[in-house]
C-alpha atoms as a PDB file:
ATOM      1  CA  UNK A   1     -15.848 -37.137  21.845  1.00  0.00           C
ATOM      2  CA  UNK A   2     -17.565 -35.532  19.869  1.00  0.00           C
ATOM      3  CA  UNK A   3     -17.769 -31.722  21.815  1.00  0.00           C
ATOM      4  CA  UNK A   4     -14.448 -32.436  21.897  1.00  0.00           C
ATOM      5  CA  UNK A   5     -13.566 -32.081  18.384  1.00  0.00           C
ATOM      6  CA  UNK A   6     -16.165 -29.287  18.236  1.00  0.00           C
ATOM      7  CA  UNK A   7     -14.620 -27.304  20.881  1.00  0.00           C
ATOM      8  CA  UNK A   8     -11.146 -27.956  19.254  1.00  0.00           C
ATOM      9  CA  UNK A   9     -12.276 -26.584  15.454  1.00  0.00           C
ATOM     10  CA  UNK A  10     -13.833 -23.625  17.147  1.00  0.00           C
ATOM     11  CA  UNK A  11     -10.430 -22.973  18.984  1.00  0.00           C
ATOM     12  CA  UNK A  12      -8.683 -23.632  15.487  1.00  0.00           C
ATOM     13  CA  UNK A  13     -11.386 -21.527  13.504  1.00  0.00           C
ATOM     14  CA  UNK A  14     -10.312 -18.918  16.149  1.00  0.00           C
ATOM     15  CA  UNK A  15      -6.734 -19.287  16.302  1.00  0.00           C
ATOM     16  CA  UNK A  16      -6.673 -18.945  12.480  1.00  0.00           C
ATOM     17  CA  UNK A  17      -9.045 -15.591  12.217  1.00  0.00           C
ATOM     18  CA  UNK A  18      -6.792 -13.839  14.853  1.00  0.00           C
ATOM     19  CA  UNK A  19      -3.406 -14.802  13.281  1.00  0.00           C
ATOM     20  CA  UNK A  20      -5.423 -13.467   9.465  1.00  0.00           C
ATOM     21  CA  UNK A  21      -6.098  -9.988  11.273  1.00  0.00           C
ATOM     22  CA  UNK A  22      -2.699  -9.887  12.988  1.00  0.00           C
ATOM     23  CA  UNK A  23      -1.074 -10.144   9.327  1.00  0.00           C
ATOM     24  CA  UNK A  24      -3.707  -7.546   7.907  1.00  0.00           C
ATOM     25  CA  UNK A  25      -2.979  -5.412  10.225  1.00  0.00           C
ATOM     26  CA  UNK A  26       0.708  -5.994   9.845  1.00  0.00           C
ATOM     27  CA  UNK A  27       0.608  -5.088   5.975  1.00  0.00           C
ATOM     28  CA  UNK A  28      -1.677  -2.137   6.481  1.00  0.00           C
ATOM     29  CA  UNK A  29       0.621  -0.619   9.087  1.00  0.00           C
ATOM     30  CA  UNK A  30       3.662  -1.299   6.354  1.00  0.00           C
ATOM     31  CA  UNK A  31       1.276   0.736   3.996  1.00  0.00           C
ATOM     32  CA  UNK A  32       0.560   3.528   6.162  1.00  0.00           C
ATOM     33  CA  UNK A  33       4.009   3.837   7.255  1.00  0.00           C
ATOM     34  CA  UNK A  34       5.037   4.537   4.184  1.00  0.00           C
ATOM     35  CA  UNK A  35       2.816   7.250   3.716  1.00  0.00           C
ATOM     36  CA  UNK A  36       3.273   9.090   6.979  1.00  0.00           C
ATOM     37  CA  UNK A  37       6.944   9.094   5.466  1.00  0.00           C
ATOM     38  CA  UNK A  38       5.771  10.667   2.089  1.00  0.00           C
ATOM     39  CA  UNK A  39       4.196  13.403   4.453  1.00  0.00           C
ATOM     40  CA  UNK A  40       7.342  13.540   6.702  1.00  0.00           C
ATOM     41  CA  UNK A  41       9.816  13.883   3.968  1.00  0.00           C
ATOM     42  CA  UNK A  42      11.903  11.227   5.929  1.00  0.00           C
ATOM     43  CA  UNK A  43      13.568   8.985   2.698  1.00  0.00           C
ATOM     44  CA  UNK A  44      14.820   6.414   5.318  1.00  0.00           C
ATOM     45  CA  UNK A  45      11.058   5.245   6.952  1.00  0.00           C
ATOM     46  CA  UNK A  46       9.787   5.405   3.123  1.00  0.00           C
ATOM     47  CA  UNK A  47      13.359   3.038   2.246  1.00  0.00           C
ATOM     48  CA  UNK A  48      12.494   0.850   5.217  1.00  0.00           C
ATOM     49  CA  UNK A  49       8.893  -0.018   3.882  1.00  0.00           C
ATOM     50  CA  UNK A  50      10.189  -1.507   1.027  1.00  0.00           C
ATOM     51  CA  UNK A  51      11.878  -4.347  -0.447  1.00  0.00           C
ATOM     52  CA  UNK A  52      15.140  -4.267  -2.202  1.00  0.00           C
ATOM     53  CA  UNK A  53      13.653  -4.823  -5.326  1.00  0.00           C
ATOM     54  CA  UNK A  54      10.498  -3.125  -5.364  1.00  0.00           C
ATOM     55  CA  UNK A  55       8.857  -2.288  -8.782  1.00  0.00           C
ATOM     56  CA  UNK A  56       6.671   0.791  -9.505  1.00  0.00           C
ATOM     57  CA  UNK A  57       4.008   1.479 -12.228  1.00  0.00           C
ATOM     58  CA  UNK A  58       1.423   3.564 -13.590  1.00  0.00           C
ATOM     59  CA  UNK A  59      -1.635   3.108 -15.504  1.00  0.00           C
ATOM     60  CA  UNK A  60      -1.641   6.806 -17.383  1.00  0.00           C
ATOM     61  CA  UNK A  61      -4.680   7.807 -19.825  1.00  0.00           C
ATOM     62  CA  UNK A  62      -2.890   9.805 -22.579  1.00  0.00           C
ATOM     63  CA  UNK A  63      -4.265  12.820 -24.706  1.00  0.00           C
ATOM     64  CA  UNK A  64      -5.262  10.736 -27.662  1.00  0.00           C
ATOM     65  CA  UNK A  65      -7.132   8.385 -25.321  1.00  0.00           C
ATOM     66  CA  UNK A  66      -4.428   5.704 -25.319  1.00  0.00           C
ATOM     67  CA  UNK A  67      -3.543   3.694 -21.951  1.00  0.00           C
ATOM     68  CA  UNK A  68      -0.134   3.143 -21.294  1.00  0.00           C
ATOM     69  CA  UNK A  69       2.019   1.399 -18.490  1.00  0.00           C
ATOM     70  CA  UNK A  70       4.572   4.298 -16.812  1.00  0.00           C
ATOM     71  CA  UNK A  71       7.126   2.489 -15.279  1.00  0.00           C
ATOM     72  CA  UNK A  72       9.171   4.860 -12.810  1.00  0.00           C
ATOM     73  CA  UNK A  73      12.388   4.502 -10.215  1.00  0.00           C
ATOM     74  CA  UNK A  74      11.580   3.788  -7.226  1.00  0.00           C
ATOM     75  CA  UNK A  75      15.057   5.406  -6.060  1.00  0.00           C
ATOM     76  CA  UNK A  76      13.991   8.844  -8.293  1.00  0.00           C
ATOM     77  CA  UNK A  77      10.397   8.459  -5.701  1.00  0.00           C
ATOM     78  CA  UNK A  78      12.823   7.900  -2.506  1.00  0.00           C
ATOM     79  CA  UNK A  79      14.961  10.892  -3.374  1.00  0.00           C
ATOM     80  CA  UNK A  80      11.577  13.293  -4.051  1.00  0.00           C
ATOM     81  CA  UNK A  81      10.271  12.272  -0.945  1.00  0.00           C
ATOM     82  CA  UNK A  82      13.504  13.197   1.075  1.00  0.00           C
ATOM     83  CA  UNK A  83      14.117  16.201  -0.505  1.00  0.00           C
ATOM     84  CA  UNK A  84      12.685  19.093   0.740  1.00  0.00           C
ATOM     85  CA  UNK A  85       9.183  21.111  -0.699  1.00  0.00           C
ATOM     86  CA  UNK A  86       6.931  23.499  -0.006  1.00  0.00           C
ATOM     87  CA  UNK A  87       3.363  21.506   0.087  1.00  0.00           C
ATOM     88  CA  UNK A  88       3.281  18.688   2.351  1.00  0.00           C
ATOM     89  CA  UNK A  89       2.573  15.470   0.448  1.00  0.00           C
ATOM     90  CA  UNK A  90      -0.473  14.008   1.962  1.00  0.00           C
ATOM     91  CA  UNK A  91      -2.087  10.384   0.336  1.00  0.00           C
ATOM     92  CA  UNK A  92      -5.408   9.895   2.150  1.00  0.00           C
ATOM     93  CA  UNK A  93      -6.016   6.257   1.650  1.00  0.00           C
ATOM     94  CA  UNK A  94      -9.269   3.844   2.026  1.00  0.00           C
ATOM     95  CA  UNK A  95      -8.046   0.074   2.654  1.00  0.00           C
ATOM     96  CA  UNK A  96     -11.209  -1.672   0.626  1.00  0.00           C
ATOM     97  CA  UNK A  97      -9.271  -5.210   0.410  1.00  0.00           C
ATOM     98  CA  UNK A  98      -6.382  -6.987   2.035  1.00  0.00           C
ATOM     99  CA  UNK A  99      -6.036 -10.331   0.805  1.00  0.00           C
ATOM    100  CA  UNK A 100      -3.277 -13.062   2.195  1.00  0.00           C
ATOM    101  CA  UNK A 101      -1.875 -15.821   0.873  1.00  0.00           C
ATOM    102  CA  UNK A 102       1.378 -17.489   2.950  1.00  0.00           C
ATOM    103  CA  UNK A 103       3.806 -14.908   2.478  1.00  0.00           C
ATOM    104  CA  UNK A 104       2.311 -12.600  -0.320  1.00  0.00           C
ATOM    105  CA  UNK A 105      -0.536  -9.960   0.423  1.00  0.00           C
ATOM    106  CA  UNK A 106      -2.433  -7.697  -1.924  1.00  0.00           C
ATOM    107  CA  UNK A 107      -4.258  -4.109  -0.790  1.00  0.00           C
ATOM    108  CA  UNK A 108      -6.519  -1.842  -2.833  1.00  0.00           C
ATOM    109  CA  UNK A 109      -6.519   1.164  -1.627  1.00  0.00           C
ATOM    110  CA  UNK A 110      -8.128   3.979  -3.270  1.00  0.00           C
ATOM    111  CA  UNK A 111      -7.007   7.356  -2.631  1.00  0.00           C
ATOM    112  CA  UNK A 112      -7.351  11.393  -2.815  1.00  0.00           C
ATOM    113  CA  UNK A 113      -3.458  13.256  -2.708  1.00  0.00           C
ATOM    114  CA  UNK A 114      -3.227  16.759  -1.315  1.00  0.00           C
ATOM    115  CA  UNK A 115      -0.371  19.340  -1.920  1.00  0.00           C
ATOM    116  CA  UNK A 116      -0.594  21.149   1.527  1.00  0.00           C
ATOM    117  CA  UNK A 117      -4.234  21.006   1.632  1.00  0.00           C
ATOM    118  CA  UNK A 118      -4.887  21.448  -2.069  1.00  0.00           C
ATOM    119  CA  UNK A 119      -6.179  18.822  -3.867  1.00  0.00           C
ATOM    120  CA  UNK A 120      -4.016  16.979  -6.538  1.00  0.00           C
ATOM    121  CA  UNK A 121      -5.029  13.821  -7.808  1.00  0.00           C
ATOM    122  CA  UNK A 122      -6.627  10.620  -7.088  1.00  0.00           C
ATOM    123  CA  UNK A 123      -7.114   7.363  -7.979  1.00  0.00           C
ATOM    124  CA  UNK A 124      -6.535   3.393  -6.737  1.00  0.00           C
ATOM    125  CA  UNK A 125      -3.322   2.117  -5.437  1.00  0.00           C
ATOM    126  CA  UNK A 126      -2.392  -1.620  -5.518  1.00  0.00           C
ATOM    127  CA  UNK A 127       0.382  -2.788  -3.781  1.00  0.00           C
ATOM    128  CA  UNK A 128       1.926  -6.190  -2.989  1.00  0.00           C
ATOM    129  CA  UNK A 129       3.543  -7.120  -0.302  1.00  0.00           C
ATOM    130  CA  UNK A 130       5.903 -10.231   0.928  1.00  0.00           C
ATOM    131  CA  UNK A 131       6.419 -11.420   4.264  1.00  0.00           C
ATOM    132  CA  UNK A 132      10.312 -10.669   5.250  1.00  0.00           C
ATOM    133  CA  UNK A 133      12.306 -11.663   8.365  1.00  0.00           C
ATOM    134  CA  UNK A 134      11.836  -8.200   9.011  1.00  0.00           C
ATOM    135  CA  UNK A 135       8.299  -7.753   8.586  1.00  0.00           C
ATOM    136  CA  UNK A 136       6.217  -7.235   5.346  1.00  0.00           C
ATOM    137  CA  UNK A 137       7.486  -5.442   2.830  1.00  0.00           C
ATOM    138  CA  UNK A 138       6.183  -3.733  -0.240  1.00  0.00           C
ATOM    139  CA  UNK A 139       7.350  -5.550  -3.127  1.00  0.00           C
ATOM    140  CA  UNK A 140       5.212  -3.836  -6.031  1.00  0.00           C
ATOM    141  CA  UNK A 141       3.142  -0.512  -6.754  1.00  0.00           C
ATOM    142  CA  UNK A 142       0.976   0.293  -9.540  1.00  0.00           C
ATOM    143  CA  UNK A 143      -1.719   3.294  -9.578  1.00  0.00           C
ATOM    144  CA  UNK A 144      -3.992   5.266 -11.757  1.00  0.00           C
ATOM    145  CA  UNK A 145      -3.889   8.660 -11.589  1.00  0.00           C
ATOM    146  CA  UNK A 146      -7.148  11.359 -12.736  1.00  0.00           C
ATOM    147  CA  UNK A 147      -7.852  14.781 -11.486  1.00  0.00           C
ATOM    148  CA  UNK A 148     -11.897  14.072 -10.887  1.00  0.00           C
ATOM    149  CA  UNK A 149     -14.240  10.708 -10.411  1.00  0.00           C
ATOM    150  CA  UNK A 150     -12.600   9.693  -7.517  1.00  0.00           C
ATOM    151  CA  UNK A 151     -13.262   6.207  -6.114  1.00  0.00           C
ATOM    152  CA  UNK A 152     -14.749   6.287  -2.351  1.00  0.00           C
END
């Protein structure tokens, strides 16, 4: 009886690890999705990764030293991505954490963003994500934003 309910929590144990990996690897192929779309210039895979409702933000250092929370449109980032520029946009992106809970996932992602193959900026990325019938969906962004010091 015993190796019985042994063998039966190790299949659980099991069952439960793949079915966490399936969903990380779910959310991180939402997140990378939408960045192969920010390097496409194709607004309607970007529009796809994201919920109806999504929220975007920015933690900004100002002149005087002050920190302040940007808020932008997610429809004015949809409509810059689709429309046509020089420099390809290119977000190269480090997936340090993916935590799940249910229906609601966090990643922290830092990152290094290229014009072309200038350098532009980096910083971290922290998105949320919730679990749709249609697959997981980015709900909210916020990022900082600094030209050196750039998290590995």
């Amino acid at each position: 009886m015993k190796k019985v309910l042994f063998l039966s929590l190790i299949v659980f144990a099991s069952i439960k690890t793949f079915a966490q990996q399936a969903d990380k690897d779910a959310v991180k192929q939402t997140v990378n999705n939408m960045f192969d779309a920010m390097r496409k210039g194709d607004s309607t895979l970007l529009r796809s990764t994201f919920h109806k409702d999504i929220a975007f933000q920015g933690v900004a250092n100002k002149k005087d030293g002050s920190v302040v929370l940007d808020t932008d449109n997610p429809n004015d980032f949809i409509k810059a991505v689709g429309t046509p520029h020089k420099e390809v946009w290119d977000e190269q992106v480090t997936f340090n954490d993916i935590k799940i809970d249910g229906d609601l996932a966090s990643v922290w992602a830092p990152y290094k963003f290229y014009l072309g193959k200038t350098f532009s900026h980096c910083g971290v990325d922290v998105f949320t994500l919730m679990r749709t019938p249609a697959g997981w969906k980015i709900i909210y962004v916020v990022d900082t934003r600094r030209k050196g010091n750039c998290p590995e």
